[in-house]
PDB file of N, CA and C in Angstrom:
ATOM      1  N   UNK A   1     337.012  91.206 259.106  1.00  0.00           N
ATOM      2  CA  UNK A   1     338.053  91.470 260.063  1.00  0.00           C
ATOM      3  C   UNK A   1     337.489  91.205 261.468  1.00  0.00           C
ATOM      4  N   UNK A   2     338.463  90.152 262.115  1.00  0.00           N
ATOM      5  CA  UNK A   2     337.749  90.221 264.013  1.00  0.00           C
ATOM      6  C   UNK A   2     338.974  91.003 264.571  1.00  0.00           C
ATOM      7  N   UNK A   3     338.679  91.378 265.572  1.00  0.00           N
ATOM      8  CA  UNK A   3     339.150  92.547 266.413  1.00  0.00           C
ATOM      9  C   UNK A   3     339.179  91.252 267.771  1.00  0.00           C
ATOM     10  N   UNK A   4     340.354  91.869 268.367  1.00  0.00           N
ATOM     11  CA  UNK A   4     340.614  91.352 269.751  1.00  0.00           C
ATOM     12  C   UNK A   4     340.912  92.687 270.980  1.00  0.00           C
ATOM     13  N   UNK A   5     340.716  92.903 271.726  1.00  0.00           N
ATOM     14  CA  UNK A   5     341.028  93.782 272.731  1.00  0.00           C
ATOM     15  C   UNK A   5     341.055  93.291 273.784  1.00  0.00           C
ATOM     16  N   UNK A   6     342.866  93.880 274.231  1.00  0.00           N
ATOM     17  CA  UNK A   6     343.208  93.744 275.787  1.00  0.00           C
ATOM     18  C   UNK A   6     342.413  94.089 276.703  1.00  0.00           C
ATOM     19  N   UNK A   7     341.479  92.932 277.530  1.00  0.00           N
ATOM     20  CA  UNK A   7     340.165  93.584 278.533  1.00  0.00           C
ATOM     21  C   UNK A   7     341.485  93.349 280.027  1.00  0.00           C
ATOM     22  N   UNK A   8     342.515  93.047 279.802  1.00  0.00           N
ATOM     23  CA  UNK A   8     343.430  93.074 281.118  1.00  0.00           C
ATOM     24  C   UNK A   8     343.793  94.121 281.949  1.00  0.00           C
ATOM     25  N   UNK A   9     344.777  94.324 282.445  1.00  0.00           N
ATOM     26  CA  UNK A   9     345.744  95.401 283.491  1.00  0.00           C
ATOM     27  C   UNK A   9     346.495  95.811 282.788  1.00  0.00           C
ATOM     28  N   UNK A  10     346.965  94.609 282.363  1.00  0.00           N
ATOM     29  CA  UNK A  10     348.777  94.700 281.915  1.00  0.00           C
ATOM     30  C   UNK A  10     348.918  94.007 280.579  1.00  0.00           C
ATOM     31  N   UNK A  11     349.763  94.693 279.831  1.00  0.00           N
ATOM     32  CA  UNK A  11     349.973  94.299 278.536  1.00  0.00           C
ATOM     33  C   UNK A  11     349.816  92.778 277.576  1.00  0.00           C
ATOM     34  N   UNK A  12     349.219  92.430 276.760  1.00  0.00           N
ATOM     35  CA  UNK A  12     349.840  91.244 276.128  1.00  0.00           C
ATOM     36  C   UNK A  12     350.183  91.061 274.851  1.00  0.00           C
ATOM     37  N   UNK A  13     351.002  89.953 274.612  1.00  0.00           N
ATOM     38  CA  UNK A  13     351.710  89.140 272.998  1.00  0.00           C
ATOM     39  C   UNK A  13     351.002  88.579 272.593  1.00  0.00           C
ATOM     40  N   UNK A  14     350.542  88.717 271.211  1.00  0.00           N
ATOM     41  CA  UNK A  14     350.078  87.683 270.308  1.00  0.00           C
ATOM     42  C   UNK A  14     350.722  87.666 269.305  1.00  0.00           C
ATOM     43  N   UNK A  15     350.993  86.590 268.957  1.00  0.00           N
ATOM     44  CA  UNK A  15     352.360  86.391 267.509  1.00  0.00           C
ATOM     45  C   UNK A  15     351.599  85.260 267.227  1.00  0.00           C
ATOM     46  N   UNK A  16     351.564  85.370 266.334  1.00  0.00           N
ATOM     47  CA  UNK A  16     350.791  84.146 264.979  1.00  0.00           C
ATOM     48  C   UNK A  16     349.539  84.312 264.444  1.00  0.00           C
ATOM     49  N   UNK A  17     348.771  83.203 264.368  1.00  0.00           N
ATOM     50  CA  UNK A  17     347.414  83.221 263.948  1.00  0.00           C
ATOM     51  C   UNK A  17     347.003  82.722 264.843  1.00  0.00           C
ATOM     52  N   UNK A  18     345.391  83.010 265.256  1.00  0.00           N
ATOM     53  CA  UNK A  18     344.379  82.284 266.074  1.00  0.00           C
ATOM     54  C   UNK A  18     343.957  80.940 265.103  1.00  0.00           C
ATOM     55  N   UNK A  19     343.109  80.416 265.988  1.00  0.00           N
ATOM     56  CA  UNK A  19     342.791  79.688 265.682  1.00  0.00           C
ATOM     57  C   UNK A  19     341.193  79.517 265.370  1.00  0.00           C
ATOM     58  N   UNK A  20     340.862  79.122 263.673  1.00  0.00           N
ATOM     59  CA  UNK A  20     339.407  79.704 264.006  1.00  0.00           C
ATOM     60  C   UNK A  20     338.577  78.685 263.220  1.00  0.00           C
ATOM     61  N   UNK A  21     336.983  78.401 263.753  1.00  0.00           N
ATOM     62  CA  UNK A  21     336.615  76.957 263.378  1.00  0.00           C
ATOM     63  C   UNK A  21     335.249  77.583 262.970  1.00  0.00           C
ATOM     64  N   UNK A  22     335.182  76.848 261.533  1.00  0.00           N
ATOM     65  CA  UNK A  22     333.656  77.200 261.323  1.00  0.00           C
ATOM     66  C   UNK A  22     332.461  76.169 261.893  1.00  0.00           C
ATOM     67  N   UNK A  23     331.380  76.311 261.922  1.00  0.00           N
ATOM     68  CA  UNK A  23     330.416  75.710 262.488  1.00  0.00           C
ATOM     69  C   UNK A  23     328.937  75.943 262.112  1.00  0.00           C
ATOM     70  N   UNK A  24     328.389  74.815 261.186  1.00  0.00           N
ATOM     71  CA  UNK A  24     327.318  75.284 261.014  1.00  0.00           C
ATOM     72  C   UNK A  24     326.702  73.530 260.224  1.00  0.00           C
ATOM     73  N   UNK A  25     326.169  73.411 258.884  1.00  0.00           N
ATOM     74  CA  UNK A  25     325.591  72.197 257.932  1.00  0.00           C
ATOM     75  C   UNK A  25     326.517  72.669 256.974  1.00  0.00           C
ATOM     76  N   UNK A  26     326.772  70.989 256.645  1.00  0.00           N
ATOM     77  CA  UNK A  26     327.568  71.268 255.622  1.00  0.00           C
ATOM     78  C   UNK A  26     327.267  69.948 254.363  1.00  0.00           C
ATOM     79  N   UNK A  27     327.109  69.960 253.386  1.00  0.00           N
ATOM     80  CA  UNK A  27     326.723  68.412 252.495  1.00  0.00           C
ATOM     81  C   UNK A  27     325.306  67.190 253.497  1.00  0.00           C
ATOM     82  N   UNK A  28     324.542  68.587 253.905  1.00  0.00           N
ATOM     83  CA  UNK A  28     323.317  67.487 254.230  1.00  0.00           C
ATOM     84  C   UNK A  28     323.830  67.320 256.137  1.00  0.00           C
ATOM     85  N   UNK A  29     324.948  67.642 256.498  1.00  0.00           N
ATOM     86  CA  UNK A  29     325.324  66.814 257.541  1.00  0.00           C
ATOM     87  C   UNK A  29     325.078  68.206 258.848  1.00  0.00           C
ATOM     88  N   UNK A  30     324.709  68.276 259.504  1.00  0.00           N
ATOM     89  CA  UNK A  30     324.318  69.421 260.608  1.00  0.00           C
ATOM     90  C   UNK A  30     325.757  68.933 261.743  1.00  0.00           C
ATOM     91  N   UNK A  31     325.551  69.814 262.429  1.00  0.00           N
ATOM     92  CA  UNK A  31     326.934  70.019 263.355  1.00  0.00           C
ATOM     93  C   UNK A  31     328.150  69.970 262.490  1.00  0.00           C
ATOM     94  N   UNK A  32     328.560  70.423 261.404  1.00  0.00           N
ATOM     95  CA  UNK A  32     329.795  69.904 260.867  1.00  0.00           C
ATOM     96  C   UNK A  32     330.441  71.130 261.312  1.00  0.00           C
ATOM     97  N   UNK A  33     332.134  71.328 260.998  1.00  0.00           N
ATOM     98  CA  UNK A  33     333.095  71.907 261.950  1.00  0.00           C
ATOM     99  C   UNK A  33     334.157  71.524 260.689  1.00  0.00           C
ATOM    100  N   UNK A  34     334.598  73.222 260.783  1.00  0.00           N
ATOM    101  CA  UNK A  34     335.736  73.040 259.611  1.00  0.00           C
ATOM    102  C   UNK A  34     336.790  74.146 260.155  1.00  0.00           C
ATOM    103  N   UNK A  35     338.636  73.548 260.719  1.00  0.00           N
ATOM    104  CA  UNK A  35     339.107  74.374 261.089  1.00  0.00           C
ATOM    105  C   UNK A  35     340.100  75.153 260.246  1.00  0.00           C
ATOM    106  N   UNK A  36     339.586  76.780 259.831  1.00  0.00           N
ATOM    107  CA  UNK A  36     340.596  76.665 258.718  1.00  0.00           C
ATOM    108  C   UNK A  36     341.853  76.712 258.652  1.00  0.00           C
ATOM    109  N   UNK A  37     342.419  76.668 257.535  1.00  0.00           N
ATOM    110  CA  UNK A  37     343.494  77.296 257.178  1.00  0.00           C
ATOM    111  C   UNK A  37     344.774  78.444 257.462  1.00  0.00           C
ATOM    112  N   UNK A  38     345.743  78.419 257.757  1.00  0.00           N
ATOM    113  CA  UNK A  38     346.751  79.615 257.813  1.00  0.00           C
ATOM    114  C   UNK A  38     347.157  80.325 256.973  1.00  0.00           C
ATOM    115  N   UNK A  39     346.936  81.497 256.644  1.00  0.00           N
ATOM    116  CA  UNK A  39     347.867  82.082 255.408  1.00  0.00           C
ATOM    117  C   UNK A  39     349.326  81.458 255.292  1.00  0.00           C
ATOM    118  N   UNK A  40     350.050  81.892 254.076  1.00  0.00           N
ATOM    119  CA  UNK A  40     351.139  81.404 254.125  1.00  0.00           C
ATOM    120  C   UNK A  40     352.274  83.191 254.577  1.00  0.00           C
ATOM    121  N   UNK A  41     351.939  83.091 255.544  1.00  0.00           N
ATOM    122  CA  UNK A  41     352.668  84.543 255.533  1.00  0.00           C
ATOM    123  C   UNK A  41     353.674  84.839 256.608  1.00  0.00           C
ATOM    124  N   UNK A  42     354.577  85.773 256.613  1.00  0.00           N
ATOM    125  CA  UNK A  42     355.360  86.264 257.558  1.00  0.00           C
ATOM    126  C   UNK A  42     354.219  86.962 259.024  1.00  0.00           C
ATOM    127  N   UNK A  43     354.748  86.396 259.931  1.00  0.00           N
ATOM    128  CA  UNK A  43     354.592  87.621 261.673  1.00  0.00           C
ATOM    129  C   UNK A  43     355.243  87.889 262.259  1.00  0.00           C
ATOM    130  N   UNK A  44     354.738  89.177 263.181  1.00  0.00           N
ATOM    131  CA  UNK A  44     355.548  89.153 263.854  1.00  0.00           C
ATOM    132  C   UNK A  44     354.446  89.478 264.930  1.00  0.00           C
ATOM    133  N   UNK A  45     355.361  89.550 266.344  1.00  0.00           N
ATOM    134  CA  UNK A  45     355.018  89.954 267.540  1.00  0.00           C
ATOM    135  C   UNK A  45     353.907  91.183 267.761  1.00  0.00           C
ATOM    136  N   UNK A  46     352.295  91.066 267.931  1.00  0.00           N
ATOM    137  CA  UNK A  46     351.839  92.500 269.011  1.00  0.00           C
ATOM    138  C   UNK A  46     351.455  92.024 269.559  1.00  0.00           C
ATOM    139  N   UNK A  47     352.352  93.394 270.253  1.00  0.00           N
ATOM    140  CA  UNK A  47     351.966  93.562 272.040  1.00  0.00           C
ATOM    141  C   UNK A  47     350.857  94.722 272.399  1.00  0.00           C
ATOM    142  N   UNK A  48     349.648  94.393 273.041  1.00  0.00           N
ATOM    143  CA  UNK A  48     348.356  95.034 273.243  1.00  0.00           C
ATOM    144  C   UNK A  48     348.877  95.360 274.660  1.00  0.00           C
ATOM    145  N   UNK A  49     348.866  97.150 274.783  1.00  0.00           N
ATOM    146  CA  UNK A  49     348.300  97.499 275.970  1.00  0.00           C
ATOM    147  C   UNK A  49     346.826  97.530 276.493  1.00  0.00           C
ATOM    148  N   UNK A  50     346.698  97.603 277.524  1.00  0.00           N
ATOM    149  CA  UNK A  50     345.239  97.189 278.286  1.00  0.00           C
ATOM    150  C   UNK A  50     344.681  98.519 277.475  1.00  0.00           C
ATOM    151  N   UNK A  51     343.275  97.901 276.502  1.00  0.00           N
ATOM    152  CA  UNK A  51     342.233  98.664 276.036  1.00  0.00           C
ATOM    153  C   UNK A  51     343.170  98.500 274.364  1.00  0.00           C
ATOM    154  N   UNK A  52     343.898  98.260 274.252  1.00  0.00           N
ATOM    155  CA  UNK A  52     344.494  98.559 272.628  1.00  0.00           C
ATOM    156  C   UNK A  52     343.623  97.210 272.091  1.00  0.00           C
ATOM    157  N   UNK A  53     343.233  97.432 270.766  1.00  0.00           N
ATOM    158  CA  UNK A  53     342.847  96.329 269.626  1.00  0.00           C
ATOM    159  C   UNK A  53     344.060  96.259 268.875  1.00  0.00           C
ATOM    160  N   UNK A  54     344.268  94.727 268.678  1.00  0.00           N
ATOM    161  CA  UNK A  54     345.156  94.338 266.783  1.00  0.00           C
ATOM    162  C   UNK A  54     343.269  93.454 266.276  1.00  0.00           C
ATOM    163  N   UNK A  55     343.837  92.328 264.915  1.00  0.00           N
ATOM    164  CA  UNK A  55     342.930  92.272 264.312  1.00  0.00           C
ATOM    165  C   UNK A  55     343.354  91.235 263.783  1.00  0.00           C
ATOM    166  N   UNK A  56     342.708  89.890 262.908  1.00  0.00           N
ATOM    167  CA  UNK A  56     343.126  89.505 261.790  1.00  0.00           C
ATOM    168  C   UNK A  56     342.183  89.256 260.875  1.00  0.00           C
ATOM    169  N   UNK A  57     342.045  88.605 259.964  1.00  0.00           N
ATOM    170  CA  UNK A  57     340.884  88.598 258.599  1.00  0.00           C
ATOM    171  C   UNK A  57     340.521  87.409 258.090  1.00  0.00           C
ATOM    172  N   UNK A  58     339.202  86.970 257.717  1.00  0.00           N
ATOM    173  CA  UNK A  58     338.935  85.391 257.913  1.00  0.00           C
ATOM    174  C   UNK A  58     338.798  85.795 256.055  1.00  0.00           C
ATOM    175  N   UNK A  59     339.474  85.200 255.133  1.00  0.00           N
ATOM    176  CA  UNK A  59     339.315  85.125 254.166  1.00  0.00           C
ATOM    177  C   UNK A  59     338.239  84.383 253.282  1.00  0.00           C
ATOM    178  N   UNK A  60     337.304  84.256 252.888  1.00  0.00           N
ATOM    179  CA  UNK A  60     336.410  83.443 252.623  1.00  0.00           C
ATOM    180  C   UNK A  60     335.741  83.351 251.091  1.00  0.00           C
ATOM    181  N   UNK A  61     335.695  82.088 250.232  1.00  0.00           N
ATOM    182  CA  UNK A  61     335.005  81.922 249.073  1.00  0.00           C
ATOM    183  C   UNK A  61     333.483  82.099 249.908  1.00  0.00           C
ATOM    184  N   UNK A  62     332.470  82.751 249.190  1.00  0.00           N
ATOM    185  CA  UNK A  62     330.559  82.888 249.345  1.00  0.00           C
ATOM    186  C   UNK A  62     330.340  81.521 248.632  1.00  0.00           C
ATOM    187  N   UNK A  63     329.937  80.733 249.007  1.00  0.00           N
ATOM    188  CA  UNK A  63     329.271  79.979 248.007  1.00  0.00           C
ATOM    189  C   UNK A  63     327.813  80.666 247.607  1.00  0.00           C
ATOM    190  N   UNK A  64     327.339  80.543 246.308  1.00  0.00           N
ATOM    191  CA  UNK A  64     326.458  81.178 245.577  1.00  0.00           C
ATOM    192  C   UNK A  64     325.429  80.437 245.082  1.00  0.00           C
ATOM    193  N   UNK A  65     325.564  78.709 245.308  1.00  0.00           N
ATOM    194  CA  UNK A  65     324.822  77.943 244.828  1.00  0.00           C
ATOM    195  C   UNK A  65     323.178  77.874 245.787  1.00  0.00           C
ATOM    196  N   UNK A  66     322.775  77.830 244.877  1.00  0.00           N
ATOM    197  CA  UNK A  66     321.545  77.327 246.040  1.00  0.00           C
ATOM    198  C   UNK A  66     321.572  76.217 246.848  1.00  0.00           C
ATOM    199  N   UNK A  67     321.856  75.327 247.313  1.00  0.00           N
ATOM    200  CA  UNK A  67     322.232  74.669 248.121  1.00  0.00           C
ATOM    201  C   UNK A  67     323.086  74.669 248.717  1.00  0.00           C
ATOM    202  N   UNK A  68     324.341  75.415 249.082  1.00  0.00           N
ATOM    203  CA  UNK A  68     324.764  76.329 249.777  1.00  0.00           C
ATOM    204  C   UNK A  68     325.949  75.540 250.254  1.00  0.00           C
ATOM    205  N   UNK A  69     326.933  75.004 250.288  1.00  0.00           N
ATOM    206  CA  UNK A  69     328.200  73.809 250.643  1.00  0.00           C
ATOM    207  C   UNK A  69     328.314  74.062 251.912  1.00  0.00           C
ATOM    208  N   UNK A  70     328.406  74.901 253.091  1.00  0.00           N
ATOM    209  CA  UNK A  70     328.202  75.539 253.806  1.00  0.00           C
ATOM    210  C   UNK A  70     327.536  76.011 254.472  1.00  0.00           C
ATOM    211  N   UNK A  71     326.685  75.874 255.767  1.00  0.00           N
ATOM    212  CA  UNK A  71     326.199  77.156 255.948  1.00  0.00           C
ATOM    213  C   UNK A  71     326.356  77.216 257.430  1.00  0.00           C
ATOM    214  N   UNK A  72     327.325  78.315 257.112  1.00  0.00           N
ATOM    215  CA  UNK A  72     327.614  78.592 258.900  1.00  0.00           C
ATOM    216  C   UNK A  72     326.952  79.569 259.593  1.00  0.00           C
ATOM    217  N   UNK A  73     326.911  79.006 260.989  1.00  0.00           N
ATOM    218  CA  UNK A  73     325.998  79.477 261.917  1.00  0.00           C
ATOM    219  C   UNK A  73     326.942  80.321 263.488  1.00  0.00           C
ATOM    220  N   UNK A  74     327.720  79.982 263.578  1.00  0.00           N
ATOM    221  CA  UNK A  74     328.997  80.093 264.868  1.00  0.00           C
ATOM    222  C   UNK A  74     330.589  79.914 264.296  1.00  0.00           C
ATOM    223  N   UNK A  75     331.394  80.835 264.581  1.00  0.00           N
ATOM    224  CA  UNK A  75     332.876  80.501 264.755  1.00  0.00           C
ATOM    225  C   UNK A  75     332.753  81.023 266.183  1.00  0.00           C
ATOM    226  N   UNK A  76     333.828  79.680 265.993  1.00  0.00           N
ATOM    227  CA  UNK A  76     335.021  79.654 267.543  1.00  0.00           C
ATOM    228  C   UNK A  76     336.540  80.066 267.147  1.00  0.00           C
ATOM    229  N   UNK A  77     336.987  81.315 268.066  1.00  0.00           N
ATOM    230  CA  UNK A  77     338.076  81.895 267.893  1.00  0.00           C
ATOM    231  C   UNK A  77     339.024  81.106 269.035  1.00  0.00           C
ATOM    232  N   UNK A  78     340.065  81.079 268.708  1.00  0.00           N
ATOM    233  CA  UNK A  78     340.894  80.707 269.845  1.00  0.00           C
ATOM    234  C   UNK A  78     342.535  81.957 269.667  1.00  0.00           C
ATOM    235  N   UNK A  79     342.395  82.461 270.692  1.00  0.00           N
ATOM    236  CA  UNK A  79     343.545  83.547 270.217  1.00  0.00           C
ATOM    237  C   UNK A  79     344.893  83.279 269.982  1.00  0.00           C
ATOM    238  N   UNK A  80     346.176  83.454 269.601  1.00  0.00           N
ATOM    239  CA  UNK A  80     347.443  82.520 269.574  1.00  0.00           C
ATOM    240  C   UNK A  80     347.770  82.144 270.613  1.00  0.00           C
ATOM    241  N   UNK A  81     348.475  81.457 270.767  1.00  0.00           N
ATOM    242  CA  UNK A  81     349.359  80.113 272.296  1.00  0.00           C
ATOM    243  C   UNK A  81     348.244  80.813 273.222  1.00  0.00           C
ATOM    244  N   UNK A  82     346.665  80.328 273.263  1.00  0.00           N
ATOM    245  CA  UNK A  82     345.967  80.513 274.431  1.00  0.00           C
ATOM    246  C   UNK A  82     345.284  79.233 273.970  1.00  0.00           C
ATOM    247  N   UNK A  83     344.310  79.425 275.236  1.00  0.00           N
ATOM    248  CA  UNK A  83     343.323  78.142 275.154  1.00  0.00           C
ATOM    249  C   UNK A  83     341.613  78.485 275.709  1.00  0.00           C
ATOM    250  N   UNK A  84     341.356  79.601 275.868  1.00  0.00           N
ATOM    251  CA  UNK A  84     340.255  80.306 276.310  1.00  0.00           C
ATOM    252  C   UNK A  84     339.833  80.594 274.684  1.00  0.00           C
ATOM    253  N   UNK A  85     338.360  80.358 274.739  1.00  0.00           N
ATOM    254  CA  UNK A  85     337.464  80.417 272.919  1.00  0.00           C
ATOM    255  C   UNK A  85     336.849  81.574 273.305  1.00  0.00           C
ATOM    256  N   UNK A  86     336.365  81.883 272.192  1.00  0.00           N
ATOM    257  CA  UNK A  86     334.719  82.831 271.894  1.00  0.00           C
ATOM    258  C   UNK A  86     334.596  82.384 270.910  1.00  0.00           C
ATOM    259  N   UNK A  87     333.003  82.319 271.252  1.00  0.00           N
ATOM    260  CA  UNK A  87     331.888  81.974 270.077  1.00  0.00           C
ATOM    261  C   UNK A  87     331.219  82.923 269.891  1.00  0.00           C
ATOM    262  N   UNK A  88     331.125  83.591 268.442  1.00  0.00           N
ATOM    263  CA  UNK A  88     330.721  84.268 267.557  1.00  0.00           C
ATOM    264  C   UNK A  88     329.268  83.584 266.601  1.00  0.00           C
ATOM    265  N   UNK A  89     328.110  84.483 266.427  1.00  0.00           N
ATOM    266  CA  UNK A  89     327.150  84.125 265.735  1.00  0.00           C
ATOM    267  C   UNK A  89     327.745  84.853 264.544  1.00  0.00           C
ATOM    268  N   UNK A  90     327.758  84.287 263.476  1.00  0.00           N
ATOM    269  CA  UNK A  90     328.058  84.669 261.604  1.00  0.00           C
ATOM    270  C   UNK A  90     327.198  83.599 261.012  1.00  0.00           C
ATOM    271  N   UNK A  91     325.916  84.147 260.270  1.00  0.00           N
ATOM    272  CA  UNK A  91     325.111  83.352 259.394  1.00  0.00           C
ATOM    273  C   UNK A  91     325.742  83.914 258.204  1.00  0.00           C
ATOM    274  N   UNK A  92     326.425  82.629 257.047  1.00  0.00           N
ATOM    275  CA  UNK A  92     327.028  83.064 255.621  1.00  0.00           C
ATOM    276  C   UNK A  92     327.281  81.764 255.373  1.00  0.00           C
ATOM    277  N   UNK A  93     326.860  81.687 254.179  1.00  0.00           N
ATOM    278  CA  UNK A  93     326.807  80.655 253.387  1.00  0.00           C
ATOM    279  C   UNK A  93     329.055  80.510 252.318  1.00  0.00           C
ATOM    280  N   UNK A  94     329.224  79.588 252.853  1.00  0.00           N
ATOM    281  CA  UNK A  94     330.856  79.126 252.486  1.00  0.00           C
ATOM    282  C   UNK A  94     330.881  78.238 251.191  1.00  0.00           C
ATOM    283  N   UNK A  95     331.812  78.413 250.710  1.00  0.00           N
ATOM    284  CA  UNK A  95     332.007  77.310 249.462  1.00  0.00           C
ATOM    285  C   UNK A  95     332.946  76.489 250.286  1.00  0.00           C
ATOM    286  N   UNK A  96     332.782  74.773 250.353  1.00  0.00           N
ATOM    287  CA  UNK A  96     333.390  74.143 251.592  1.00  0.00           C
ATOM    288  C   UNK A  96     334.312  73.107 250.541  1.00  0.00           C
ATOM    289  N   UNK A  97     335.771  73.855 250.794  1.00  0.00           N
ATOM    290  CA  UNK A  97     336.895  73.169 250.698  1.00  0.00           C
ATOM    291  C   UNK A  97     337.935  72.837 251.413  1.00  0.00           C
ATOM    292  N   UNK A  98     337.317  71.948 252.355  1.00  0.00           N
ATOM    293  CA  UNK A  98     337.910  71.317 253.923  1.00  0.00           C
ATOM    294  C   UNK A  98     339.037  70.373 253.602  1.00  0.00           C
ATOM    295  N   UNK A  99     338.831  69.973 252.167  1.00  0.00           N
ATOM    296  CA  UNK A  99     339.700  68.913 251.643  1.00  0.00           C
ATOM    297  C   UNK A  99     340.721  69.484 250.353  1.00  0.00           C
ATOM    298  N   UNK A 100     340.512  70.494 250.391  1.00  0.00           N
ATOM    299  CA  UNK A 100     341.692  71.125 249.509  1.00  0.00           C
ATOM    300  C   UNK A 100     342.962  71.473 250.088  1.00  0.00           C
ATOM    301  N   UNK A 101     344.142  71.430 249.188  1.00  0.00           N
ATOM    302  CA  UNK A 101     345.390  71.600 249.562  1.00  0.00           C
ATOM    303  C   UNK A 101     345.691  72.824 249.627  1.00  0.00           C
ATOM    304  N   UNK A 102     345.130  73.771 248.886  1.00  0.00           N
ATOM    305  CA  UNK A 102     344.959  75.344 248.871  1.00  0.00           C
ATOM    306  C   UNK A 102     343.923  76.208 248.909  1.00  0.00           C
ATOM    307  N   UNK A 103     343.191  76.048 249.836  1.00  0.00           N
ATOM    308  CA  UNK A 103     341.729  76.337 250.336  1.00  0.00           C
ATOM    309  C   UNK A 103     341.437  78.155 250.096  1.00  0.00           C
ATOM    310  N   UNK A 104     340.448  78.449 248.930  1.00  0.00           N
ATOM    311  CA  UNK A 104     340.089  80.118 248.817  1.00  0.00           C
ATOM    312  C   UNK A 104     339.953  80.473 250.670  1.00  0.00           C
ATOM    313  N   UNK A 105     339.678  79.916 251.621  1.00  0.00           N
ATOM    314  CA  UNK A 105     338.968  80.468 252.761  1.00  0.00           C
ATOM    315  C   UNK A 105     339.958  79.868 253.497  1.00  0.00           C
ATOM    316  N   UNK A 106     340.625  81.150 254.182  1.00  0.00           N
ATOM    317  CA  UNK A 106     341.469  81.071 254.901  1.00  0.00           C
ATOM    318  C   UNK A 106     341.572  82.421 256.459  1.00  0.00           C
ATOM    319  N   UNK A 107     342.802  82.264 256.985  1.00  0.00           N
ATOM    320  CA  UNK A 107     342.940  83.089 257.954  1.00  0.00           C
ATOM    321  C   UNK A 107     344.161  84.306 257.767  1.00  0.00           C
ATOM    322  N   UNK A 108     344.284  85.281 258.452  1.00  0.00           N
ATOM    323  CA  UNK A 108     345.572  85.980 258.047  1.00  0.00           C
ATOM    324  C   UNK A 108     346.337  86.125 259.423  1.00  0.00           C
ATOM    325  N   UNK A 109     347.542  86.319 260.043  1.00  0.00           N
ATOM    326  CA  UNK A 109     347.864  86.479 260.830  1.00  0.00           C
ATOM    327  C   UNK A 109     347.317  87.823 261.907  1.00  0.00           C
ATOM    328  N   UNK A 110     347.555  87.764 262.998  1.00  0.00           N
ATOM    329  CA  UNK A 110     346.935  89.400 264.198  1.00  0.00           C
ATOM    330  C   UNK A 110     348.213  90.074 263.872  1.00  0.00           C
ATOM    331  N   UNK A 111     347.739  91.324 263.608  1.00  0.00           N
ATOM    332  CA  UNK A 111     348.250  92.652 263.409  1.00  0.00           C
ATOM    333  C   UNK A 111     347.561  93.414 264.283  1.00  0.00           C
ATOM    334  N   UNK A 112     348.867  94.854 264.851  1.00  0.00           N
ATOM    335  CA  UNK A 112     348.038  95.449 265.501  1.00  0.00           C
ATOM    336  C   UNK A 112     347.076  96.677 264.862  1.00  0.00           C
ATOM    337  N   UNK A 113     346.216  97.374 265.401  1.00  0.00           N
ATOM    338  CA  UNK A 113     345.031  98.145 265.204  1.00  0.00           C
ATOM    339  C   UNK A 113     343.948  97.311 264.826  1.00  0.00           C
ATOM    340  N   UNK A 114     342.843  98.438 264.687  1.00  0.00           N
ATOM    341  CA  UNK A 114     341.551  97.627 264.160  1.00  0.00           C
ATOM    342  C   UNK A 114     341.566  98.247 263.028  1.00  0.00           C
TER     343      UNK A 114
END
């Protein structure tokens, strides 16, 4: 689960999903970048007063192999209809299905609380 908190004055909306990119080696290849997936789900609208957290949940297959399909080092969050990132350190090894039509590793929409 990542957590977001209003560091503002005054209230804000987030309705949808962020946007969130893995980053790490992936099949031998270093710098690779995989942006995932959306749940397939209903949202709706929270609105964060200044200091309130919502949240959403990065769903993820472990890959278990020893050689690891995956291995991420950084996500970049991008919050809904914004354009300001954070980069996050997460070392975890992914099962990498960048090319699947129904990918185990996915995102869930922001809800509010943590």
């Amino acid at each position: 689960m990542v957590d977001l908190t209003n560091k503002g004055t005054a209230a804000c909306t987030l309705q949808g999903f962020p946007g969130v990119d893995l980053h790490g080696n992936a099949n031998g290849r270093q710098g690779y970048t995989w942006s995932l997936e959306r749940q397939s789900a209903r949202y709706a609208a929270v609105t964060l007063q200044p200091g309130q957290t919502g949240h959403f949940s990065i769903i993820y297959l472990p890959d278990h192999s020893a050689s690891g399909d995956m291995t991420v080092n950084k996500l970049v969050i991008t919050p809904p209809n914004d354009y300001t990132q954070a980069e996050l350190t997460w070392n975890q090894s992914v099962l990498l299905q960048d090319g699947a039509t129904r990918p185990g590793t996915y995102i869930t929409p922001v809800v509010s609380g943590s």
